[in-house]
Protein backbone atom coordinates (compact mmCIF):
# COMPACT_ATOMS: atom_id res chain seq x y z
CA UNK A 1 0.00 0.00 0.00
CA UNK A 2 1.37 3.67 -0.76
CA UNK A 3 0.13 6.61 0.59
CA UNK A 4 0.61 10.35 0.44
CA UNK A 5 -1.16 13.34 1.34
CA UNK A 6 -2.38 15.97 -1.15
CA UNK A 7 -2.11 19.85 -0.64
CA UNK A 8 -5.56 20.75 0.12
CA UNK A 9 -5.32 24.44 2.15
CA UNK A 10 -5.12 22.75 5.57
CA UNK A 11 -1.45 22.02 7.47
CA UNK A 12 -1.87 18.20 7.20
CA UNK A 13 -3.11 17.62 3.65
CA UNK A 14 -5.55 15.08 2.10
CA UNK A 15 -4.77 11.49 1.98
CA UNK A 16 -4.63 9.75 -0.75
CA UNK A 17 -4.26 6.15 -1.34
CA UNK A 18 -1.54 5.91 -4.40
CA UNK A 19 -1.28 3.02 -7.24
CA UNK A 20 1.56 1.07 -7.29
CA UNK A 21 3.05 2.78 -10.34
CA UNK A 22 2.36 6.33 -9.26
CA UNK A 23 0.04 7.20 -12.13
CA UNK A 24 -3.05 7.28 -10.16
CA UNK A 25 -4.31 7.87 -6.43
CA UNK A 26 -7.83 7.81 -4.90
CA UNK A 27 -9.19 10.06 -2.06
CA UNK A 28 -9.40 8.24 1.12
CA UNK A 29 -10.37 11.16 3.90
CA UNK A 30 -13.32 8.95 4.19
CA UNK A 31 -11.11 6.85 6.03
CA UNK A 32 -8.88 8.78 7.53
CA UNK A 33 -8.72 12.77 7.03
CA UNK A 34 -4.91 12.84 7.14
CA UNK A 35 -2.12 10.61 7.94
CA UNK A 36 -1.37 11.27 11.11
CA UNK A 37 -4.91 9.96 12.14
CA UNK A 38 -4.52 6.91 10.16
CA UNK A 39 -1.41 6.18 12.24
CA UNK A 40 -3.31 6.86 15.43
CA UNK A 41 -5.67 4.39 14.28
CA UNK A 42 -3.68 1.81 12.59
CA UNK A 43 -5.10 -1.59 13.75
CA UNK A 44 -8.39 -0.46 12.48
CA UNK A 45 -8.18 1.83 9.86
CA UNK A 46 -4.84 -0.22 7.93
CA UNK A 47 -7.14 -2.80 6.60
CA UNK A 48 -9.90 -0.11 5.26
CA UNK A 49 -7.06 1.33 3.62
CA UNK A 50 -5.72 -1.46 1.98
CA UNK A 51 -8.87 -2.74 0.76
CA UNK A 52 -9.01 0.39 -0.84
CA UNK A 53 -6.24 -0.32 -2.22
CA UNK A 54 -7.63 -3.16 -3.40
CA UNK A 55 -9.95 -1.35 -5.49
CA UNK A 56 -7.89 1.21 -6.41
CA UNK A 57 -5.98 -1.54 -8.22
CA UNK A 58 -9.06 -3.25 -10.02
CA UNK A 59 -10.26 0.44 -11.03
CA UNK A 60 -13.56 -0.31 -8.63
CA UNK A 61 -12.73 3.40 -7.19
CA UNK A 62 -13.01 6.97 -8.73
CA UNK A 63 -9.57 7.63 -9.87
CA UNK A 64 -7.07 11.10 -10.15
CA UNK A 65 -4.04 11.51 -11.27
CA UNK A 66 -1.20 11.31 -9.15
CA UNK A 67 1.19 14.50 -9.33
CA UNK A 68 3.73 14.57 -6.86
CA UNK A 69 4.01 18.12 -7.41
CA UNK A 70 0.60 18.38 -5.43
CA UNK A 71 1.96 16.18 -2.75
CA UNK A 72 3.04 17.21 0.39
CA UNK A 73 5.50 15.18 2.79
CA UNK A 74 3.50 12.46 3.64
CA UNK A 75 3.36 13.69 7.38
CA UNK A 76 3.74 17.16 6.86
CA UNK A 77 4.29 17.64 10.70
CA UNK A 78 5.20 15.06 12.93
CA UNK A 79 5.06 14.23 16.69
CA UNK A 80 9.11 13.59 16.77
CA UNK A 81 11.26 13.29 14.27
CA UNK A 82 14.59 11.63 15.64
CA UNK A 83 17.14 10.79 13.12
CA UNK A 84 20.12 8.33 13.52
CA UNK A 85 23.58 7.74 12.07
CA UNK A 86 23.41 4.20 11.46
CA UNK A 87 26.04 4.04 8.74
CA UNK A 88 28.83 4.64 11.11
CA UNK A 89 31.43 4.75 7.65
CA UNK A 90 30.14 8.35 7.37
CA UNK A 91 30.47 9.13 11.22
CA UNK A 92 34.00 7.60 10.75
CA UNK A 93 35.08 9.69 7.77
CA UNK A 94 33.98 13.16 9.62
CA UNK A 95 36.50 12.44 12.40
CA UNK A 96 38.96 11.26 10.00
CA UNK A 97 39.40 14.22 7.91
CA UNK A 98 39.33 16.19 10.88
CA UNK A 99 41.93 13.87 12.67
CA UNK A 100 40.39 12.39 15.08
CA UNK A 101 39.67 9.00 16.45
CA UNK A 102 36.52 6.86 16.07
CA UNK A 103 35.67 5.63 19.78
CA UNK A 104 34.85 2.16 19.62
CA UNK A 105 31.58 2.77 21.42
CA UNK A 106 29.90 4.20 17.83
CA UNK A 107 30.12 0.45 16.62
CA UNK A 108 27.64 -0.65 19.41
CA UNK A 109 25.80 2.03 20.40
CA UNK A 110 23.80 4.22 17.83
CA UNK A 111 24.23 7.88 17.25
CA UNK A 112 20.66 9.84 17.45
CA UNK A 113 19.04 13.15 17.41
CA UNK A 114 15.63 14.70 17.99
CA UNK A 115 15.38 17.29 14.93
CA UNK A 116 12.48 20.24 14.23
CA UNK A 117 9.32 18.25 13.19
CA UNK A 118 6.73 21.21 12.94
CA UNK A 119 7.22 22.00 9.64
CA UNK A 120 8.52 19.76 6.74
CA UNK A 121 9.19 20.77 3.14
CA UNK A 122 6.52 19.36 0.35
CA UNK A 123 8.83 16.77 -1.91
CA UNK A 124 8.83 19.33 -4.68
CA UNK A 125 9.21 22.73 -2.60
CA UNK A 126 12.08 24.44 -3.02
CA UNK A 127 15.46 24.79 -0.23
CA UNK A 128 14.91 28.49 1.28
CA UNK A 129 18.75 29.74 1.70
CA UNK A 130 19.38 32.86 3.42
CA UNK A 131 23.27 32.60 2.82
CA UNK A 132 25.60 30.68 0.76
CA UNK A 133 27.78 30.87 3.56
CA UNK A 134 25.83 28.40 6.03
CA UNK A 135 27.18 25.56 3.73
CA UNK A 136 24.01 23.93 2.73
CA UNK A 137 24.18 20.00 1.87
CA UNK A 138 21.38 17.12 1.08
CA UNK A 139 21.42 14.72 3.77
CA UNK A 140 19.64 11.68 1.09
CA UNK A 141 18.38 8.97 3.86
CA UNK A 142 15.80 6.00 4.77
CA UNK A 143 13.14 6.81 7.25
CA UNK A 144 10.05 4.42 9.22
CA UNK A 145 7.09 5.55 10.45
CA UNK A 146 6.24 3.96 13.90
CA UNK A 147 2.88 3.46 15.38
CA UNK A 148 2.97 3.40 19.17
CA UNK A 149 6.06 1.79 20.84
CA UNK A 150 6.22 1.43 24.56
CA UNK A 151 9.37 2.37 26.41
CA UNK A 152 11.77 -0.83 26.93
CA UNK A 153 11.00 -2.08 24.12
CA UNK A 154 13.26 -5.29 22.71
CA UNK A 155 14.82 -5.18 18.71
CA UNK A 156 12.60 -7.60 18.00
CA UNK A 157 9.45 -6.08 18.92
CA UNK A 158 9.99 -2.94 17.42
CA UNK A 159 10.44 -4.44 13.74
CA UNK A 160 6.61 -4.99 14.01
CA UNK A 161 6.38 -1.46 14.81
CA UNK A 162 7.07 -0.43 11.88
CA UNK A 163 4.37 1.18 9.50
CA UNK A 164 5.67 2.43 6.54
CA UNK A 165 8.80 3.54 4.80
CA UNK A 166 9.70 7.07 2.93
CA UNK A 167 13.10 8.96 1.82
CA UNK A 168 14.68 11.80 3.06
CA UNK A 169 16.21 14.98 2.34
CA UNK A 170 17.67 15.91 5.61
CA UNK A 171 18.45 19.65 4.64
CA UNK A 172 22.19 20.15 6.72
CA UNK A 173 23.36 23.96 7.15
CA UNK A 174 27.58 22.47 7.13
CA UNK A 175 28.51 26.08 8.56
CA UNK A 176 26.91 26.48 11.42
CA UNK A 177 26.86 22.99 12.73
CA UNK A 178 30.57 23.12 14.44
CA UNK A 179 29.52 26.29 16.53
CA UNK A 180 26.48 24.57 17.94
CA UNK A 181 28.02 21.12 18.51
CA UNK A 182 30.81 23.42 20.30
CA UNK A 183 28.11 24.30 22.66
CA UNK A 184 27.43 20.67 23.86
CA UNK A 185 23.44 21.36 23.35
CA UNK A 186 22.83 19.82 19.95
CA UNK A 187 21.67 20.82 16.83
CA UNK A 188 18.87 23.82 16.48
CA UNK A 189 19.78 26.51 13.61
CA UNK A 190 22.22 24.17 11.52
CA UNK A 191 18.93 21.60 10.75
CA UNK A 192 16.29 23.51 9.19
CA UNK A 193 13.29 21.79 7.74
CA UNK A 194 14.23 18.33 6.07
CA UNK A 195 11.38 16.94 3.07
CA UNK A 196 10.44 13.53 2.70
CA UNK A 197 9.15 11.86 -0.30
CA UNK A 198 5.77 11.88 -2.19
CA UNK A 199 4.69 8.77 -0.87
CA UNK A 200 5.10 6.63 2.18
CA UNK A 201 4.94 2.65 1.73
CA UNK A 202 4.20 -0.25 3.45
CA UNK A 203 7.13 -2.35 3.84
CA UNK A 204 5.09 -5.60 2.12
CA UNK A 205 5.81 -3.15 -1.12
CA UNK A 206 9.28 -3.32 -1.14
CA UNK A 207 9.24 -6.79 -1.04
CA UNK A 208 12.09 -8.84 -0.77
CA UNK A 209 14.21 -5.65 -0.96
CA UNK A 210 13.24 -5.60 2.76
CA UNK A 211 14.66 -7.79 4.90
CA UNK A 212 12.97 -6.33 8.68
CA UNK A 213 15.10 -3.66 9.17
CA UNK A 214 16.87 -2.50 5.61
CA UNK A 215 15.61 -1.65 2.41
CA UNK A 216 18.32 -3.62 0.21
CA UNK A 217 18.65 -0.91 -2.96
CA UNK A 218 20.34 1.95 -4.21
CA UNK A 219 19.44 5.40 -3.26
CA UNK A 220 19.75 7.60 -6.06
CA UNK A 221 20.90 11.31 -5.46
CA UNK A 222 21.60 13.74 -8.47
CA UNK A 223 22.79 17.27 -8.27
CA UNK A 224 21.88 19.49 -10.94
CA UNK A 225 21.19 16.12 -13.18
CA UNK A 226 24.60 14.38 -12.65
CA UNK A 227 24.52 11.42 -10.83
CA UNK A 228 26.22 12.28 -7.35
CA UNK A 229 25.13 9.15 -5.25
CA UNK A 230 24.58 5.11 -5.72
CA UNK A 231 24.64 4.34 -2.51
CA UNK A 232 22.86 0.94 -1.31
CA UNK A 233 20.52 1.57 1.40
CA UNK A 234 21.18 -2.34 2.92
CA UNK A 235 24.91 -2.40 2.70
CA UNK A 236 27.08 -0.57 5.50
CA UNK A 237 23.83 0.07 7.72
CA UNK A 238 25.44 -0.80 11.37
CA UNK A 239 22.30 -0.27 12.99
CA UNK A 240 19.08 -1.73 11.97
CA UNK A 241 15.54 0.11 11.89
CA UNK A 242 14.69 -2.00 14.84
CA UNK A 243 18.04 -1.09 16.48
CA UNK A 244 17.57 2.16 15.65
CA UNK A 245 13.78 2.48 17.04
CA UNK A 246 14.58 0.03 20.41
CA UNK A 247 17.65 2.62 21.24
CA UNK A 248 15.00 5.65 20.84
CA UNK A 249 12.55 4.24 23.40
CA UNK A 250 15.14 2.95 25.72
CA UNK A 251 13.51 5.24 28.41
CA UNK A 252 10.62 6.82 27.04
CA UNK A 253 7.48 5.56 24.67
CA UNK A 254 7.15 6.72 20.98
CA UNK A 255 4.01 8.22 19.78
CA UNK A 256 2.36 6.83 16.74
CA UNK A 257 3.36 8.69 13.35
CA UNK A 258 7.02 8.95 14.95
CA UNK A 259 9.88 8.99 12.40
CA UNK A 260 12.84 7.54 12.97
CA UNK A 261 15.88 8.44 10.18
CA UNK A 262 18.55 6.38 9.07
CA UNK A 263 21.00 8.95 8.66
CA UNK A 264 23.13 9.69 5.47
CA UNK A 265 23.50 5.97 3.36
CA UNK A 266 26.80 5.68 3.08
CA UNK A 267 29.11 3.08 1.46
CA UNK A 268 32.49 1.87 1.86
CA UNK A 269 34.14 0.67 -1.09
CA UNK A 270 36.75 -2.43 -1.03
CA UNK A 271 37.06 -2.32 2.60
CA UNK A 272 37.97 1.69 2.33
CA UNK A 273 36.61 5.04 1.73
CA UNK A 274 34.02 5.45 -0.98
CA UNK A 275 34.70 6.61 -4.06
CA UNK A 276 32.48 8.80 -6.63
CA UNK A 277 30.27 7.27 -8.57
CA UNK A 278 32.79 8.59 -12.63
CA UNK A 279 35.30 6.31 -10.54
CA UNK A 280 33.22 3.41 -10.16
CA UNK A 281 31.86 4.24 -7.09
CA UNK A 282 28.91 4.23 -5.11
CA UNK A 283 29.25 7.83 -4.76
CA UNK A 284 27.92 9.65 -1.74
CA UNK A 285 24.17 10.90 -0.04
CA UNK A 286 25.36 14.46 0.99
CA UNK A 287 28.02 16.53 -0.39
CA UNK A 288 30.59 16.45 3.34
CA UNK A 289 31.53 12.71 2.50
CA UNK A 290 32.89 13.84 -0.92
CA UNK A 291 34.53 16.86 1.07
CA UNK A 292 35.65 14.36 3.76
CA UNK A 293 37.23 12.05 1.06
CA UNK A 294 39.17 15.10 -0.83
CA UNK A 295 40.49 16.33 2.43
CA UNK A 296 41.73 12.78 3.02
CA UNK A 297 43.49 12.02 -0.52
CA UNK A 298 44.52 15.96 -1.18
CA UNK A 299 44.47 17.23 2.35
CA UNK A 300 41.61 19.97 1.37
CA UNK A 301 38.03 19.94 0.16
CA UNK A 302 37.36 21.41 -3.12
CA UNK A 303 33.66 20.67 -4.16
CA UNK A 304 31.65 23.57 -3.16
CA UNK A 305 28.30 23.24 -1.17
CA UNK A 306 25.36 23.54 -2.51
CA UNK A 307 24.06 27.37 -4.16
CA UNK A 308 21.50 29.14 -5.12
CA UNK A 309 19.96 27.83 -8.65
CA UNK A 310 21.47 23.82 -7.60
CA UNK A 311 18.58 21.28 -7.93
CA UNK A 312 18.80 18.13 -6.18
CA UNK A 313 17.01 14.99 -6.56
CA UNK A 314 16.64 11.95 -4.24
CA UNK A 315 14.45 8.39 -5.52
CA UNK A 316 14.81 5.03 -5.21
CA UNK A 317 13.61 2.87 -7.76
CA UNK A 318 12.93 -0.88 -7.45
CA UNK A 319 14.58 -3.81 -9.21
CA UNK A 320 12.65 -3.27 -12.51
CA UNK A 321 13.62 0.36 -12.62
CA UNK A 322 10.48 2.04 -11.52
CA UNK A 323 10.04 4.58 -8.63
CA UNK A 324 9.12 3.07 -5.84
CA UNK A 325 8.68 6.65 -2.85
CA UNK A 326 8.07 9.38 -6.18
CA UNK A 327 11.65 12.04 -6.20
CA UNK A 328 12.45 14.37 -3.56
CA UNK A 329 13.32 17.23 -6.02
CA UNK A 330 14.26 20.54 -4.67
CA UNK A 331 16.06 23.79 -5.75
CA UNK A 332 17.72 25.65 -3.69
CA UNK A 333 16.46 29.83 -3.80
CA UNK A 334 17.16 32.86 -2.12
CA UNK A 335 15.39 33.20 1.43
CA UNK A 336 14.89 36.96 1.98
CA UNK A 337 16.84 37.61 5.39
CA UNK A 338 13.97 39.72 7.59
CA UNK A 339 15.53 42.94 9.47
């Protein structure tokens, strides 16, 4: 089942149950008004849903085309959105261009945030920038959808936890982030509003690209239409979904429509750094691994952040070539700076 949520004049959007090819959707407020209630009511309203999408796929339904340029994130606000680092090769290869050692705890114990979830970009909604200078970078990454999850809770339960899986663009500000991690408090300025993509899936339609806790294919990012980053979403993942969501609740529950983040994908390649994708690479999900690797081999970065006018794009398509989420496509403009 794949859903999304329409822009319809209210914050949460219409929601929409999508084909499997992404050519047609049908309305399915009758069900659920939004998302987020859908989520709150997931044991009962899940199977209303998907024998909707039963019909949807038999053409029993009234029918509309699908434009993911009329689609907003699937959850345009969220309860919590806490993102990991579960592809500790990237963690590793920020502290190695700076110099500094990995400690051995990262391998065992996952890396996590809580970022802004009030207010995400639509799919298709351009990056506001106020200044070249805050170094802005694509962050492209896997994300779940959790219904409730209790605090305590083991791996294995939270796999069935799990409600449905979406990409992200996790917008990064690169300039500003060393001054607040200085601080000790976090990020706050240097994460403004991530997007996700068009439409959110049920794992069952990724099938045996998901094993439980990966989705086992390439996530393709493009920066102003040249292939930037292969990466496979399965490979390299230290931490699990389930790892990922068990660590989150150690000590407190998780609210249904929750998203939990992968983090950037990130690849190793022959038991070392990645390499781009013109080299045979899998190339790279945000622009500071490709700085990370020139400071490494040259001992200085020399591809520029993103600027105003740079388009990026984010999909992953299944084994047949087809898109499975819809494309995170965004360009970045000029954000007037307020006096």
């Amino acid at each position: 089942m794949k859903l999304a949520s329409l822009k319809d004049g209210t914050r949460d959007g219409r929601l929409v149950v999508v084909a499997a090819d992404l050519a047609y959707c049908t309305d399915a407020s009758h069900i659920a008004p939004n998302l987020q209630a859908a989520l709150d009511e997931w044991s009962s309203l899940a199977p209303k849903l998907q024998q909707l999408a039963g019909s949807l796929r038999n053409n029993a339904v009234p029918m509309e085309r699908f434009h993911e340029h009329s689609a907003l994130s699937p959850l345009p606000r969220a309860y919590q959105w806490a993102d990991g680092s579960a592809y500790v090769n990237h963690v590793e290869l920020v502290r190695r261009a700076r110099g500094a050692e990995l400690p051995a705890s990262f391998w065992s114990d996952p890396l996590i945030y809580q970022g802004g979830s009030d207010s995400f970009l639509a799919p298709r909604e351009p990056i506001p920038l106020a200044d070249e200078a805050h170094g802005l970078d694509m962050e492209g990454e896997v994300a779940v959808i959790v219904g409730d999850v209790p605090a305590g809770i083991s791996i294995d339960d939270a796999r069935a936890s799990i409600r449905l899986v979406m990409l992200v663009n996790d917008v990064s500000l690169r300039g500003l982030i060393p001054a607040e991690l200085a601080k000790g408090f976090g990020f706050f300025q240097s994460k403004p509003s991530s997007a996700f993509s068009p439409v959110a899936v049920t794992p069952d339609e990724l099938g045996d690209a998901w094993d439980g806790g990966k989705v086992h294919l390439p996530l393709h990012v493009d920066v102003n239409e040249v292939p930037f980053g292969r990466a496979n979403a399965g490979i390299d993942m230290t931490f699990d979904f389930p790892a990922l969501i068990a660590h989150a609740a150690r000590t407190r529950p998780l609210a249904a429509g929750t998203i939990i983040g992968s983090g950037t994908v990130s690849n190793k390649k022959d038991g070392g750094p990645g390499a781009p994708v013109e080299e045979g690479g899998a190339g790279y999900s945000c622009i500071a691994e490709l700085r990370m690797i020139e400071t490494i081999r040259g001992g200085m970065a020399t591809t520029n952040f993103l600027r105003f006018g740079d388009i990026v794009r984010i999909e992953m398509r299944d084994r047949a070539g087809h898109s499975i989420f819809g494309a995170i496509e965004q360009q970045v403009v000029r954000r007037a700076v307020r006096q």
